[in-house]
C-alpha atoms as a PDB file:
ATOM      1  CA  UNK A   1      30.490  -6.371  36.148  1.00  0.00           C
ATOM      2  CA  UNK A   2      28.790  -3.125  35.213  1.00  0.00           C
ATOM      3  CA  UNK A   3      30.021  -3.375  31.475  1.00  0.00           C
ATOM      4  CA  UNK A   4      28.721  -6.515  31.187  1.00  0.00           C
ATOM      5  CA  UNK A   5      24.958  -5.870  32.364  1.00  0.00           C
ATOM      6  CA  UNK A   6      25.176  -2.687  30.000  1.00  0.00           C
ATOM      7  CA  UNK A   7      25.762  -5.279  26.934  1.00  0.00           C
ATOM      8  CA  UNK A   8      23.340  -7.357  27.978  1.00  0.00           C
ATOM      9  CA  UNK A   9      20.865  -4.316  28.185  1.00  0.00           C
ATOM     10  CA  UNK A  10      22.194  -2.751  24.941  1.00  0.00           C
ATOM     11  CA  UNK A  11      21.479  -6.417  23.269  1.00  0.00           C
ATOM     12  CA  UNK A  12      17.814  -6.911  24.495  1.00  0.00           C
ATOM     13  CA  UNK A  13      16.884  -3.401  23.687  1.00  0.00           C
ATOM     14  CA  UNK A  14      18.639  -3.760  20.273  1.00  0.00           C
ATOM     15  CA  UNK A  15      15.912  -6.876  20.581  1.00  0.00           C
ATOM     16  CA  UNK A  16      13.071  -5.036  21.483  1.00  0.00           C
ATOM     17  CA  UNK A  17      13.836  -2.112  18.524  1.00  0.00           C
ATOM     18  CA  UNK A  18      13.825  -4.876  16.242  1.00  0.00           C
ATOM     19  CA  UNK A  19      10.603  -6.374  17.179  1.00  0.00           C
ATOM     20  CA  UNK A  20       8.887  -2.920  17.428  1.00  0.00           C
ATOM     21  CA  UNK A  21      10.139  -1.942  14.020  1.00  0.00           C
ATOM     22  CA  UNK A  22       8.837  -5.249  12.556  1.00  0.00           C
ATOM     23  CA  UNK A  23       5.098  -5.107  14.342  1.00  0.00           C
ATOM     24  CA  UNK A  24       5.044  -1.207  13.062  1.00  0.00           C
ATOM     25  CA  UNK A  25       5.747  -1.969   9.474  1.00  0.00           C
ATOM     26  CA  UNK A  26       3.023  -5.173   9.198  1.00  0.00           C
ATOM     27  CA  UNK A  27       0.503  -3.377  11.391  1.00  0.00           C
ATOM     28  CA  UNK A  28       0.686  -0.261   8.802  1.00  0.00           C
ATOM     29  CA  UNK A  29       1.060  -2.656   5.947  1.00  0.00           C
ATOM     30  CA  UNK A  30      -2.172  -4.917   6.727  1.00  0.00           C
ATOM     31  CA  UNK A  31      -3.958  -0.980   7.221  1.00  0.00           C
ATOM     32  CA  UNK A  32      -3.082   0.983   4.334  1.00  0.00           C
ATOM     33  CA  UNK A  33      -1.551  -1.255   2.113  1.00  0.00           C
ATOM     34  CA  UNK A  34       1.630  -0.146   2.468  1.00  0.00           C
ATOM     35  CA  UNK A  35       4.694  -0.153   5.176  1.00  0.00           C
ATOM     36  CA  UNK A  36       5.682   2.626   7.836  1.00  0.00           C
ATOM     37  CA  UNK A  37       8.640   2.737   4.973  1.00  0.00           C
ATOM     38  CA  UNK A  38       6.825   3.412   1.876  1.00  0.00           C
ATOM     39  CA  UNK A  39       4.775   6.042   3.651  1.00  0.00           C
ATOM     40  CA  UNK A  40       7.987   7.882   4.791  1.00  0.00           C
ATOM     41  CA  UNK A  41       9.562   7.265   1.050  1.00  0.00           C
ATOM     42  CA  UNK A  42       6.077   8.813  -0.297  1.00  0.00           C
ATOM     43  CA  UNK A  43       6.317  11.373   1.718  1.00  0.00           C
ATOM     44  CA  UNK A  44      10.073  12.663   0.878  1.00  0.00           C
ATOM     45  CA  UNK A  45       9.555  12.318  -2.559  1.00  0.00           C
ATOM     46  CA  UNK A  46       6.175  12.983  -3.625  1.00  0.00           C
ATOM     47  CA  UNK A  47       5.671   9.862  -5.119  1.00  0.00           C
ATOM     48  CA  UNK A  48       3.695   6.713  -4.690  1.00  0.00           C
ATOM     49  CA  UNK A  49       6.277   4.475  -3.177  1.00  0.00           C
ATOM     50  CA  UNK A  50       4.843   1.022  -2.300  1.00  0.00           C
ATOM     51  CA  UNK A  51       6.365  -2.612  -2.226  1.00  0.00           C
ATOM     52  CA  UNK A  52       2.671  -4.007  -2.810  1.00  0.00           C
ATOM     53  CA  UNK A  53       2.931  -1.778  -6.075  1.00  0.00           C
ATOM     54  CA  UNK A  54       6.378  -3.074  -6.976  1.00  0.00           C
ATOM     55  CA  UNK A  55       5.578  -6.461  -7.085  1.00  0.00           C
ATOM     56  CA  UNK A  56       2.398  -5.531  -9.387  1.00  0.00           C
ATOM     57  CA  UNK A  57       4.232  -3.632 -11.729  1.00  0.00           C
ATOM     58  CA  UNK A  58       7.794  -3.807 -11.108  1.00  0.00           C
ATOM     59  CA  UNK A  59       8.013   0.045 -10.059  1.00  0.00           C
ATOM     60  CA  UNK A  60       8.858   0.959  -6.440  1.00  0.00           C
ATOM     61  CA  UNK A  61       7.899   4.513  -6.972  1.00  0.00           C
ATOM     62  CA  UNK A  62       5.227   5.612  -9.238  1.00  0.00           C
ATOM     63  CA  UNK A  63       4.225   9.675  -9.767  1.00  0.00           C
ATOM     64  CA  UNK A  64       0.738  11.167  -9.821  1.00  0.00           C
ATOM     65  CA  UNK A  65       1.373  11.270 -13.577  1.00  0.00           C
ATOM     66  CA  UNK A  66       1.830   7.891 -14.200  1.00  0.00           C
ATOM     67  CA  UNK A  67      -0.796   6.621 -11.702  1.00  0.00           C
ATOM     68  CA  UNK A  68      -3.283   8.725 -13.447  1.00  0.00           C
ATOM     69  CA  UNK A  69      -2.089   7.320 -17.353  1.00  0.00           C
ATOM     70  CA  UNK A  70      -2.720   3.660 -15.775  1.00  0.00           C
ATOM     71  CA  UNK A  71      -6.488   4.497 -14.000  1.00  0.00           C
ATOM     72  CA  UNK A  72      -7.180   6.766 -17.539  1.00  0.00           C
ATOM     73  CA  UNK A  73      -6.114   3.490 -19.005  1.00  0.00           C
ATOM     74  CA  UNK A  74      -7.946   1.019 -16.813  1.00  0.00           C
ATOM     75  CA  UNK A  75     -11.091   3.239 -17.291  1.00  0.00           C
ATOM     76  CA  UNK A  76     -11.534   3.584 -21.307  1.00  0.00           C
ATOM     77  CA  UNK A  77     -10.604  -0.323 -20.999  1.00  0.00           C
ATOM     78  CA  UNK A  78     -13.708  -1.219 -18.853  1.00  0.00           C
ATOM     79  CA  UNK A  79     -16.370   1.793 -19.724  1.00  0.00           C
ATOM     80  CA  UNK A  80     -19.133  -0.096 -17.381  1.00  0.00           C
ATOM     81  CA  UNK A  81     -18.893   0.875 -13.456  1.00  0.00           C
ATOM     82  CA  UNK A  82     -21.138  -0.301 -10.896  1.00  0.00           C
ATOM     83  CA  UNK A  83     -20.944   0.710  -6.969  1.00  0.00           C
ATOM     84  CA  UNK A  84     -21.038  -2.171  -4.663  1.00  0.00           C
ATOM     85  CA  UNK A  85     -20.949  -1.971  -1.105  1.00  0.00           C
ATOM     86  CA  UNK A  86     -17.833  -0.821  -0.338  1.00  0.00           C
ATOM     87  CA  UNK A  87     -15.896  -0.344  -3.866  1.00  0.00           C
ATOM     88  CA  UNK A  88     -16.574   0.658  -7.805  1.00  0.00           C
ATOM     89  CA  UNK A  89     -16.341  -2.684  -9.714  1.00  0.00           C
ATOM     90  CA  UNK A  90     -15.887  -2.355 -13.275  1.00  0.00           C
ATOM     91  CA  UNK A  91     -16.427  -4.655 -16.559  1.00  0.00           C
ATOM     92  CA  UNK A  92     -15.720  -4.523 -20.070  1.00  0.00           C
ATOM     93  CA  UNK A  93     -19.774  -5.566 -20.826  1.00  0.00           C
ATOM     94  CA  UNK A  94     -22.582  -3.957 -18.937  1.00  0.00           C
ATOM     95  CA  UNK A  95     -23.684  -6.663 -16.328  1.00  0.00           C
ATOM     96  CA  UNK A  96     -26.921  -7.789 -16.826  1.00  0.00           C
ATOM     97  CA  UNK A  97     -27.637  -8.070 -12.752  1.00  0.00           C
ATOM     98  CA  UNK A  98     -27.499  -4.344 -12.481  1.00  0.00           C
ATOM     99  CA  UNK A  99     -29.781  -2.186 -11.553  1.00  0.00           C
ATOM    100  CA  UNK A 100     -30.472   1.981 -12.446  1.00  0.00           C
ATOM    101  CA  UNK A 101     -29.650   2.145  -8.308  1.00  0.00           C
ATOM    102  CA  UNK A 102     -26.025   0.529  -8.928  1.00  0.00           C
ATOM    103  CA  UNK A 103     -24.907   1.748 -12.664  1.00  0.00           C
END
């Protein structure tokens, strides 16, 4: 009998692991934009490991290097920035709503 209430217990933890695991990697994905897994990867390699960023641009990994050729690139493609409330927005033409304040 004892066996058999220690496979049951083994299978509803194995269960409960599971479900843990799962809530842990959307929780940190809907936070940071990236799963309990990527941050681990990023941390043990030093890179930018994200599955967000791999389904942008088809690289799981990405180092400082190259994320700082694409914003370089991003940047001398749109030369006009503007702050908005909570981000930097910018446009390839200066935008004719903005203000001195927001440029």
């Amino acid at each position: 009998m004892r066996p058999i209430i220690f496979a049951s217990l083994l299978f509803i933890l194995q269960g409960c692991g599971a479900a843990i695991f799962g809530a842990t990697e959307i929780t940190s994905l809907s936070t940071t934009g990236k799963t309990a897994s990527d941050h681990v990867l990023s941390f043990l390699t030093g890179d930018d490991c994200s599955i967000l960023g791999y389904q942008k641009t088809g690289h799981y990994c990405r180092s400082p290097a190259e994320i700082a050729q694409e914003q370089s690139l991003i940047r001398n493609a749109q030369p006009y920035c503007y702050r908005q409330l909570s981000d930097i927005v910018c446009y390839q033409r200066p935008d004719p709503q903005a203000t001195t304040r927001t440029q």
